[in-house]
C-alpha atoms as a PDB file:
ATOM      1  CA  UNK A   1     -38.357   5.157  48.507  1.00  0.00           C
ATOM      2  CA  UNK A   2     -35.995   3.998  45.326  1.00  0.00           C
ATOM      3  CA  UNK A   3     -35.343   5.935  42.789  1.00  0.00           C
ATOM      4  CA  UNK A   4     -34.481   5.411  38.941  1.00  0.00           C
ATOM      5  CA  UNK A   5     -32.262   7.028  36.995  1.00  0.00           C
ATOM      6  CA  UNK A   6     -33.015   7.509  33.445  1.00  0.00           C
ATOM      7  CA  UNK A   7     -29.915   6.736  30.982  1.00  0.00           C
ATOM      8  CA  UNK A   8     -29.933   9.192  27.427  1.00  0.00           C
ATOM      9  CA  UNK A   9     -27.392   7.536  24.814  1.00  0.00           C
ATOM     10  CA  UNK A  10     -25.734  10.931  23.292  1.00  0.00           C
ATOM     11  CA  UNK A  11     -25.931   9.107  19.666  1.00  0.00           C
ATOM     12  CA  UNK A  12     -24.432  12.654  18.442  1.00  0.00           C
ATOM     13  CA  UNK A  13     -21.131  11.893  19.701  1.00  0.00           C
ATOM     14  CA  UNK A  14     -21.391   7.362  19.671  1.00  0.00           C
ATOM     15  CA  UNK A  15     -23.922   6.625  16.951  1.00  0.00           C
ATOM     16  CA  UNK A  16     -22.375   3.963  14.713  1.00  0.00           C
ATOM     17  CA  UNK A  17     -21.478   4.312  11.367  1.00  0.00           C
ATOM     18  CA  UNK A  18     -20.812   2.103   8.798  1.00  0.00           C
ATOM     19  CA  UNK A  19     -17.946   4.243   7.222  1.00  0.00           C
ATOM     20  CA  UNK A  20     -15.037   1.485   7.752  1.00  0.00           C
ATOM     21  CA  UNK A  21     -16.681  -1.695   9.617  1.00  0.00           C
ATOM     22  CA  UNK A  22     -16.658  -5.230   8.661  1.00  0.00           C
ATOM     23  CA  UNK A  23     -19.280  -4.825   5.959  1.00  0.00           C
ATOM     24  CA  UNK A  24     -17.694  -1.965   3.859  1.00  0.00           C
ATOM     25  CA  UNK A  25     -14.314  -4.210   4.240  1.00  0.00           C
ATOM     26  CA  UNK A  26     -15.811  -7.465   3.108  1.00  0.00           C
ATOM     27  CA  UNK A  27     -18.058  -5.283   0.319  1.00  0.00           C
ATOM     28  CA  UNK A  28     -14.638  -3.882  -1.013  1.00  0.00           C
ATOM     29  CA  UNK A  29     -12.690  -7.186  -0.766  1.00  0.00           C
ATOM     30  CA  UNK A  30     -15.247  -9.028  -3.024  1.00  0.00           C
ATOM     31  CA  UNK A  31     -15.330  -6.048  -5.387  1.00  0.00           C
ATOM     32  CA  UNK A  32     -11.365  -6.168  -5.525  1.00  0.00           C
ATOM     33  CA  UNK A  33     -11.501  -9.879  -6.508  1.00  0.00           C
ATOM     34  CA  UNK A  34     -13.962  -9.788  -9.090  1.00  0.00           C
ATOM     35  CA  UNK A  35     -12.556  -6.755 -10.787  1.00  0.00           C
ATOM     36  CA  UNK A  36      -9.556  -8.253 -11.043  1.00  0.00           C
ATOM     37  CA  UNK A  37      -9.883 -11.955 -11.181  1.00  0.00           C
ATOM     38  CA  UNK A  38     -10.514 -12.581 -14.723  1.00  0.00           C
ATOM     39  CA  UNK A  39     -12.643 -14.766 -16.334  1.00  0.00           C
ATOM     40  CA  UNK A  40     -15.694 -14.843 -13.600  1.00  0.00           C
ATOM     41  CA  UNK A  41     -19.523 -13.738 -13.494  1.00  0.00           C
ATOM     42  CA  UNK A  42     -21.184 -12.588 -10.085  1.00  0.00           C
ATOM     43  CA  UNK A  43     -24.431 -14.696  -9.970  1.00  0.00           C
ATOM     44  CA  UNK A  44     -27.437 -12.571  -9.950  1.00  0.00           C
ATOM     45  CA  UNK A  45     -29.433 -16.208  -7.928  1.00  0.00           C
ATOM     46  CA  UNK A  46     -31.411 -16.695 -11.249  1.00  0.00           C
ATOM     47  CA  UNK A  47     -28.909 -17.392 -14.313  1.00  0.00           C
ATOM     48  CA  UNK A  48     -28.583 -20.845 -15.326  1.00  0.00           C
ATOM     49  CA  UNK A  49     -25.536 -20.800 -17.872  1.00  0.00           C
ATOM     50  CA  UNK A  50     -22.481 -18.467 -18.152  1.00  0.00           C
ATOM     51  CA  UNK A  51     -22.381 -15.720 -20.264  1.00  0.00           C
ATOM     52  CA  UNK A  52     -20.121 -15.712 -23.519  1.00  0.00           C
ATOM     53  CA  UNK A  53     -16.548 -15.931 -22.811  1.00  0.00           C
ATOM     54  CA  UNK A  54     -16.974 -16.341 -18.700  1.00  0.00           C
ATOM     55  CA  UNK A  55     -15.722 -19.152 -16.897  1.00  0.00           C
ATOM     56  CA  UNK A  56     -16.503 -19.164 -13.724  1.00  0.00           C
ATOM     57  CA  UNK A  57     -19.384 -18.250 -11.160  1.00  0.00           C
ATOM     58  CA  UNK A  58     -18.578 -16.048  -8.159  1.00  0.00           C
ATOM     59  CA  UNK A  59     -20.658 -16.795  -5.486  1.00  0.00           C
ATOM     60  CA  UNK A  60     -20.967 -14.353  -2.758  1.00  0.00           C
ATOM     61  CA  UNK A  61     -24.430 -15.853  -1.106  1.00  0.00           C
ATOM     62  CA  UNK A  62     -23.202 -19.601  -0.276  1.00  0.00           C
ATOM     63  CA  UNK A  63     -24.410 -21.589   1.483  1.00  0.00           C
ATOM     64  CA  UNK A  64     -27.475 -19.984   1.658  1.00  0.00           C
ATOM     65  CA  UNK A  65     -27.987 -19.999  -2.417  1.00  0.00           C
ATOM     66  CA  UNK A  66     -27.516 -22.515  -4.430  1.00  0.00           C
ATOM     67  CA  UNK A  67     -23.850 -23.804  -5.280  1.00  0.00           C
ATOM     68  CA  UNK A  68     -22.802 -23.410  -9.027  1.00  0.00           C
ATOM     69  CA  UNK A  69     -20.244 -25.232 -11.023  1.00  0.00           C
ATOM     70  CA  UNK A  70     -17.482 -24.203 -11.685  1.00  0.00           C
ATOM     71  CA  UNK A  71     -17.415 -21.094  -9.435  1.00  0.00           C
ATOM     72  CA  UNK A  72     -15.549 -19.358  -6.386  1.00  0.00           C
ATOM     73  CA  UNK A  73     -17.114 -18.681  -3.260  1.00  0.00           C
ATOM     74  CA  UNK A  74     -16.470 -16.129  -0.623  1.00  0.00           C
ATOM     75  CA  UNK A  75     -17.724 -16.253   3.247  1.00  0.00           C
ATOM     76  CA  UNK A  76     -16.522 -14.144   6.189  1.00  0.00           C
ATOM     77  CA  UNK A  77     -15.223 -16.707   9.173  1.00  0.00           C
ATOM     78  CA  UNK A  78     -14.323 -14.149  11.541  1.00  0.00           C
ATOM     79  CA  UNK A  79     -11.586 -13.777  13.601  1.00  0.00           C
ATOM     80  CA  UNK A  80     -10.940 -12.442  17.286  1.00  0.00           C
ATOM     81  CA  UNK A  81      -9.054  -9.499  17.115  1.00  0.00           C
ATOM     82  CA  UNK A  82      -6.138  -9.611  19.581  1.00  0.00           C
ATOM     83  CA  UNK A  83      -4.754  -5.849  18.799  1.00  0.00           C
ATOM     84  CA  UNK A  84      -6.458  -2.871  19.960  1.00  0.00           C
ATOM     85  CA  UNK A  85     -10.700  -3.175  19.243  1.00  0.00           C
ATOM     86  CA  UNK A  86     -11.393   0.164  21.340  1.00  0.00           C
ATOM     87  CA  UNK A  87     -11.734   3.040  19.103  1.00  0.00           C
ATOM     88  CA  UNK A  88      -9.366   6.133  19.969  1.00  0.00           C
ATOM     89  CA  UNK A  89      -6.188   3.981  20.603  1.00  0.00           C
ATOM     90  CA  UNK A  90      -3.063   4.981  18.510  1.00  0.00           C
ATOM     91  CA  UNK A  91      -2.510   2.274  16.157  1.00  0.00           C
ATOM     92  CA  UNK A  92       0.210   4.217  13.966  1.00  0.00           C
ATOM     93  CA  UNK A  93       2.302   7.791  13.192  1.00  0.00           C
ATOM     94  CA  UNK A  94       1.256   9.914  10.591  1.00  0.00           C
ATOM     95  CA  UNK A  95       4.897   9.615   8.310  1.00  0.00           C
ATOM     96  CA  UNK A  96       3.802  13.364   7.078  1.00  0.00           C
ATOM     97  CA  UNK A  97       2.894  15.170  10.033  1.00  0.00           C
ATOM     98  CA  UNK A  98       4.634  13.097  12.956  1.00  0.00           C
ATOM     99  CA  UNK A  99       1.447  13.086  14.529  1.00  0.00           C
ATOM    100  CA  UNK A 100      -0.589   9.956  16.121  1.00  0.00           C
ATOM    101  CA  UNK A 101      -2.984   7.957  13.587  1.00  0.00           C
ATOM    102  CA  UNK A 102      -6.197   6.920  16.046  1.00  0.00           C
ATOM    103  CA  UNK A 103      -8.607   4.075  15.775  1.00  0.00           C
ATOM    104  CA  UNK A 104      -9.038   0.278  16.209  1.00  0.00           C
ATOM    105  CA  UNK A 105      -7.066  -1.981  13.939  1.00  0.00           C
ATOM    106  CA  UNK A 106      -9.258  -5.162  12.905  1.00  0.00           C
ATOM    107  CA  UNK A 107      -9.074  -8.506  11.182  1.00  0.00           C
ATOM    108  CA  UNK A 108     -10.705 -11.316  10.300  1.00  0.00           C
ATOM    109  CA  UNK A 109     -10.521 -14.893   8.363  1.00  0.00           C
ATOM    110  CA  UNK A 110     -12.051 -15.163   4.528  1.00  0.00           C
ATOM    111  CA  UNK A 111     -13.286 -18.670   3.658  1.00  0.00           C
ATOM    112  CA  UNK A 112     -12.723 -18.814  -0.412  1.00  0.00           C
ATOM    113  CA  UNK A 113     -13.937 -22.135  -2.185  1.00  0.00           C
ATOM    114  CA  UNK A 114     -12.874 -23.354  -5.438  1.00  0.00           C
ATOM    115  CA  UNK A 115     -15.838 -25.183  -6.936  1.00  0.00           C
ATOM    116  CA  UNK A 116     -15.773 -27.752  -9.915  1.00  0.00           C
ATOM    117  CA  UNK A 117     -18.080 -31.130 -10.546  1.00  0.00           C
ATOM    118  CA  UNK A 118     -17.193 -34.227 -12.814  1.00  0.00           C
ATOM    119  CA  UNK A 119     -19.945 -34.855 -15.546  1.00  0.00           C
ATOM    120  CA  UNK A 120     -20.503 -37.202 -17.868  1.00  0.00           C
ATOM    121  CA  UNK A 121     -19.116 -34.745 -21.029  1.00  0.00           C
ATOM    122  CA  UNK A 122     -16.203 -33.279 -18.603  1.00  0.00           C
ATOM    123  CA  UNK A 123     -13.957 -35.245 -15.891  1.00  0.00           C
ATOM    124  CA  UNK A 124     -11.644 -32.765 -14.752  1.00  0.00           C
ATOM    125  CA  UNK A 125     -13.040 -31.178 -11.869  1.00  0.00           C
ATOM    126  CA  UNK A 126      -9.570 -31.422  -9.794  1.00  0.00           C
ATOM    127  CA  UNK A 127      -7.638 -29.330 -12.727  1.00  0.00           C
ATOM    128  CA  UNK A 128     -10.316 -26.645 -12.740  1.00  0.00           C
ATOM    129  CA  UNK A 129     -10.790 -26.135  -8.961  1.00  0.00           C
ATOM    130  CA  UNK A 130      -6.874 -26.041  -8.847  1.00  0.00           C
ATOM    131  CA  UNK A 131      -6.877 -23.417 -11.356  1.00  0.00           C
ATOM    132  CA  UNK A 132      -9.399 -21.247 -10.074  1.00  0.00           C
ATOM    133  CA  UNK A 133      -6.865 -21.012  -7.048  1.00  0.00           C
ATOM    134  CA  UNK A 134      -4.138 -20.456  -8.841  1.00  0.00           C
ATOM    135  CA  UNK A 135      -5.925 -17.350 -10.460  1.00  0.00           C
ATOM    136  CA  UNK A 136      -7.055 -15.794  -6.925  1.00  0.00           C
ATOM    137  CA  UNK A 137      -3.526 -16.469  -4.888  1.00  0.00           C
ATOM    138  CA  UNK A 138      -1.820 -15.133  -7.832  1.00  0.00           C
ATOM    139  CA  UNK A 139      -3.931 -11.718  -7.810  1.00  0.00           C
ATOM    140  CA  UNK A 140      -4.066 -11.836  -3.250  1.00  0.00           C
ATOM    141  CA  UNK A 141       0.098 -12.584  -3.377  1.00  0.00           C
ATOM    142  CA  UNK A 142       0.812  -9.478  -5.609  1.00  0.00           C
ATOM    143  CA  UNK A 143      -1.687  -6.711  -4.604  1.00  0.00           C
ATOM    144  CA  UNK A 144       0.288  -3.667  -4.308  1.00  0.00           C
ATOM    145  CA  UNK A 145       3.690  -5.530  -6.005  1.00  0.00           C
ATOM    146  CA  UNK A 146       5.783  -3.772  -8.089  1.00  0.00           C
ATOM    147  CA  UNK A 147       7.178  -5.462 -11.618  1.00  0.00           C
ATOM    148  CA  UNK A 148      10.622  -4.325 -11.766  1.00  0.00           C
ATOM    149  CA  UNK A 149      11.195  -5.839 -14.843  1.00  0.00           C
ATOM    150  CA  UNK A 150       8.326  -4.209 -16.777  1.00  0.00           C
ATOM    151  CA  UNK A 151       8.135  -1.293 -14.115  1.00  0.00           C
ATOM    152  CA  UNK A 152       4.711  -1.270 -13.636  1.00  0.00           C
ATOM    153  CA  UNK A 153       2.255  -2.207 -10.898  1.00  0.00           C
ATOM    154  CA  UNK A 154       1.663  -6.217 -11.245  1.00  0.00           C
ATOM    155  CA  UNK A 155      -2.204  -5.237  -9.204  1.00  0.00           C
ATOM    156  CA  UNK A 156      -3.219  -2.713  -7.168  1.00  0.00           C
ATOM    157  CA  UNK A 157      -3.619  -2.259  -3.372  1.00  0.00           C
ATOM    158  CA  UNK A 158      -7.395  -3.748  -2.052  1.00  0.00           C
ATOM    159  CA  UNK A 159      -8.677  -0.012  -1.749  1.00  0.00           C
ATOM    160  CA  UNK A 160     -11.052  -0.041   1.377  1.00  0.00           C
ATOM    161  CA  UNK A 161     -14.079   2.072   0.254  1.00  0.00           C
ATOM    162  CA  UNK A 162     -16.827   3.498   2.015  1.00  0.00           C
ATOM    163  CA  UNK A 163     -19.711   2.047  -0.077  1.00  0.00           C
ATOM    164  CA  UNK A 164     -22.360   3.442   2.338  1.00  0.00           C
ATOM    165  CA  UNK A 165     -21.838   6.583  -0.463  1.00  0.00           C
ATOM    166  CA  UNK A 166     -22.739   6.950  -3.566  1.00  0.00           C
ATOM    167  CA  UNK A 167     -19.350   7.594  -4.894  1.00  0.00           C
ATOM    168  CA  UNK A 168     -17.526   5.233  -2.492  1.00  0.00           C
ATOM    169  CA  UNK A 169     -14.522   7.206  -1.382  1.00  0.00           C
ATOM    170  CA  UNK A 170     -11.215   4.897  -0.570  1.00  0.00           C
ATOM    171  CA  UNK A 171     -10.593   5.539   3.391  1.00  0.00           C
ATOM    172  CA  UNK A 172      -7.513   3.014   3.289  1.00  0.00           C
ATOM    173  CA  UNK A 173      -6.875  -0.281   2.601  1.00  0.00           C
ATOM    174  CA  UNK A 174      -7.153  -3.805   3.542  1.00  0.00           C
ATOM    175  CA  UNK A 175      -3.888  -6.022   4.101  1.00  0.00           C
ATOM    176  CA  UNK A 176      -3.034  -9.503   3.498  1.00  0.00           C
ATOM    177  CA  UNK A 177      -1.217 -11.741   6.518  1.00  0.00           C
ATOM    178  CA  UNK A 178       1.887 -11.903   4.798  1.00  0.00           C
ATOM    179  CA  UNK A 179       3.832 -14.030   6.394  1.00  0.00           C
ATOM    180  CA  UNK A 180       4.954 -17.873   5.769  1.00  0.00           C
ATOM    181  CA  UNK A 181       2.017 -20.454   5.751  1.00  0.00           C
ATOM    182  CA  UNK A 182      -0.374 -17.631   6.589  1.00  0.00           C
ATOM    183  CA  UNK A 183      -3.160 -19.227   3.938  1.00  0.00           C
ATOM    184  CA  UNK A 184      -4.675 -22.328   5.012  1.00  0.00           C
ATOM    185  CA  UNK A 185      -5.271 -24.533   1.515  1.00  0.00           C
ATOM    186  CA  UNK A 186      -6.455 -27.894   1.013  1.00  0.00           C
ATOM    187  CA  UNK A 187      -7.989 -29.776  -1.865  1.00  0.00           C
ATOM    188  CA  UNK A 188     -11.316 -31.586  -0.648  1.00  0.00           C
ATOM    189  CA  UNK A 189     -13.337 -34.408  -2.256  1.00  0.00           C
ATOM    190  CA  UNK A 190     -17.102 -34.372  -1.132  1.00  0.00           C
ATOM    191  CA  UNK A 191     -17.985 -36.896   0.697  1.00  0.00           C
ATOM    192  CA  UNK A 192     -21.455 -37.511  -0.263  1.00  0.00           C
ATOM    193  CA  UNK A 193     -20.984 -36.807  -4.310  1.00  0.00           C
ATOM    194  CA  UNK A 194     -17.217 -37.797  -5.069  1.00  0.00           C
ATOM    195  CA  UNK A 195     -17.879 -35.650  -8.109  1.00  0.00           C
ATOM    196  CA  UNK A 196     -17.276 -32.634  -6.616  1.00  0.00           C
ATOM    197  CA  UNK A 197     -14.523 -31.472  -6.072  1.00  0.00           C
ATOM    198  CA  UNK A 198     -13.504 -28.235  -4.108  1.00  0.00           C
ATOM    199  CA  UNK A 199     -10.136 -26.077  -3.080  1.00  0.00           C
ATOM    200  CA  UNK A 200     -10.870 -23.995   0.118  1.00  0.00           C
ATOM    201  CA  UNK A 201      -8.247 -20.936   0.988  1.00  0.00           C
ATOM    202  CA  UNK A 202      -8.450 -19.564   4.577  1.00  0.00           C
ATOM    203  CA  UNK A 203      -7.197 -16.194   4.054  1.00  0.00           C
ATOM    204  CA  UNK A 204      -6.502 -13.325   7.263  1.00  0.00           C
ATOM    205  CA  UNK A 205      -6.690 -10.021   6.359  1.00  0.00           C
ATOM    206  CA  UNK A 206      -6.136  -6.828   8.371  1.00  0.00           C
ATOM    207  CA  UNK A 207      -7.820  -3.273   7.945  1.00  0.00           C
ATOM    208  CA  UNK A 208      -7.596  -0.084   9.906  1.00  0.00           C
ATOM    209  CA  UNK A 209     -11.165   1.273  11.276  1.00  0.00           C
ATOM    210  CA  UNK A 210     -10.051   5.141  11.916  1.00  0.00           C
ATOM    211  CA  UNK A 211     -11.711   7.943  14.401  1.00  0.00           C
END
């Protein structure tokens, strides 16, 4: 006669948690741009107009809401991670203790639009889009930089938080693919309404998900 064997998941010692996955990274990459992106206003679904004194919309639910001109949207593409994915690998040395840093080092690809429409009162969709990604490459380029010159810091580091708390704590910090031709850009005219006009950035980053 066959047996079974019943399998019990020890969730005490694997149960996920949310404390540095793709969520909490993509949570604290938004919240980096708009606090330091100037000039935009994080649409609530329902507003119809800019506030006073804003100038753009950021739009963190496209496609599925509706798109708003001018605004910059953000999207998660994902990316297959060809470095270590198993948690428990060493991934780095501790610089203060010597000792092994242990986890999975991730990445993935950020879509980010640049969104502008010609209108009857206003034809120059192309100059605003192109702005708008001026403003975000110039805050992404010089996160963490040093001004000599002024000797100050020009932005600070994207600060990976755990937002799963209610006073996220910073467990590290996200990365930028630095090297040359690492963003994808490329000015696009819509096909279907040659009004608008958009400036998409495909942008890699890299965080550190530790055990």
């Amino acid at each position: 006669m066959a047996t079974t064997k019943t399998i019990v998941s020890d969730t005490s010692v694997h149960s996920f948690t949310v404390a540095s996955g793709k969520q909490i990274a993509m949570t604290s990459f938004n919240k980096y741009l708009v606090g330091n992106v100037g000039g935009g206003e994080v649409h609530d679904g329902l507003a119809a107009a800019l506030s006073t004194g804003k100038l753009f919309w950021w739009l963190f639910g496209y496609p599925l809401s509706a798109l708003m001109f001018p605004s910059i949207s953000v999207v998660e593409v994902g990316l297959f991670s060809p470095d270590e994915t198993a948690l428990g690998r060493i991934i780095g040395m501790d610089r203060n203790t010597g000792l092994p840093i242990k986890g999975s080092r991730n990445q993935t690809l950020i879509e980010i639009n640049c969104w502008a429409k010609d209108t009857a009162e206003r034809s120059d969709a192309e100059k605003v889009v192109r702005d708008l990604r001026d403003r975000v490459m110039y805050v992404l380029q010089n996160a963490g930089e040093w001004d000599e010159k002024n000797d100050e810091l020009l932005f600070p580091s994207i600060a990976l938080r755990d937002y799963s708390k209610d006073n996220p704590p910073k467990i590290g910090f996200i990365r930028l693919d630095r090297r040359a031709n690492s963003v994808t850009e490329r000015f696009i005219v819509d096909p279907v309404d040659q009004n608008i006009k958009r400036y998409r950035l495909l942008v890699r980053v890299f965080w550190d998900e530790l055990t």
